[in-house]
C-alpha atoms as a PDB file:
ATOM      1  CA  UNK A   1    -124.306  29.521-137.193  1.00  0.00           C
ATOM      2  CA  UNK A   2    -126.383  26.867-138.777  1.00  0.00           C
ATOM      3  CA  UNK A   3    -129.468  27.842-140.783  1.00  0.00           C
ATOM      4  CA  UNK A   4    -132.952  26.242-140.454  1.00  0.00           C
ATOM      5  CA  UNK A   5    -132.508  24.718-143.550  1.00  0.00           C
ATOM      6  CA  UNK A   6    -129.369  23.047-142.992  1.00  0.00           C
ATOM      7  CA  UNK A   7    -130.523  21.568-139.585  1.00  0.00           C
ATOM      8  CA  UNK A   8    -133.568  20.430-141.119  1.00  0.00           C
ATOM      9  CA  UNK A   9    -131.216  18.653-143.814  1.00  0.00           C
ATOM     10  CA  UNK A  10    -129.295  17.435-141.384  1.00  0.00           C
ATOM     11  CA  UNK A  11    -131.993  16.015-139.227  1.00  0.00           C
ATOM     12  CA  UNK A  12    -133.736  14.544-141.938  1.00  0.00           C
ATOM     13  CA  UNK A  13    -130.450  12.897-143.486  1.00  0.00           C
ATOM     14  CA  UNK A  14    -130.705  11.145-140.056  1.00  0.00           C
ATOM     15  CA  UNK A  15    -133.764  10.005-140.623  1.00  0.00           C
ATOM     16  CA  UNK A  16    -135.188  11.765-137.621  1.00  0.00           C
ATOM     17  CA  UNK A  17    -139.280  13.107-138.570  1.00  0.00           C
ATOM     18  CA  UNK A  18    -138.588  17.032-138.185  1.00  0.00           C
ATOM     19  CA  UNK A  19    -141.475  19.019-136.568  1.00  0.00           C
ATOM     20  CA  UNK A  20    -141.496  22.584-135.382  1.00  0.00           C
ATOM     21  CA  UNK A  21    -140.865  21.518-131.578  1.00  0.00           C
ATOM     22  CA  UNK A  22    -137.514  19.805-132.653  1.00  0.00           C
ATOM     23  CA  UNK A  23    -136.159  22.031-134.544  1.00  0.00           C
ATOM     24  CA  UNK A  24    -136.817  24.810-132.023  1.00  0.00           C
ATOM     25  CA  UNK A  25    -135.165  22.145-129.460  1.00  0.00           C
ATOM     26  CA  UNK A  26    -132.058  21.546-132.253  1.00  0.00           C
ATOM     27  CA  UNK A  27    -131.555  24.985-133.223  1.00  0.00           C
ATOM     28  CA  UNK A  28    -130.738  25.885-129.219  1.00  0.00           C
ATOM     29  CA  UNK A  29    -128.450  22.746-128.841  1.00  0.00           C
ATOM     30  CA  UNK A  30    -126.787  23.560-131.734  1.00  0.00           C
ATOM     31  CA  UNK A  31    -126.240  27.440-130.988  1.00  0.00           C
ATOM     32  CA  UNK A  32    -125.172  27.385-127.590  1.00  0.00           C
ATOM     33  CA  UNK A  33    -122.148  28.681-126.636  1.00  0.00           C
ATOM     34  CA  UNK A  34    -121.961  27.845-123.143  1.00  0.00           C
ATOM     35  CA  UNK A  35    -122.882  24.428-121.738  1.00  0.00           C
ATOM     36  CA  UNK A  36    -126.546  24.776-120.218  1.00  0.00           C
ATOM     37  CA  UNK A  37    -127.003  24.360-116.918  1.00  0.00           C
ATOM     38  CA  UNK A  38    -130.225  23.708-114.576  1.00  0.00           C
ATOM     39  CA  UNK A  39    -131.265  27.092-112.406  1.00  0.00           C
END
């Protein structure tokens, strides 16, 4: 499992501007075991 801190590294590496709402969005997409599906 990947802490805050290393997605926010991450995401910053890429040069993508980190706010709350994307790492919320990140931290799902990144934890997911199962491929989400629409319901």
């Amino acid at each position: 499992m990947t802490t805050q801190d290393e997605l926010g590294a991450q995401l910053k590496a890429l040069g993508i501007r980190l706010t709350p709402q994307r790492l919320a969005i990140a931290e799902v997409v990144v934890n997911f075991v199962n491929h989400p599906l629409v319901k």
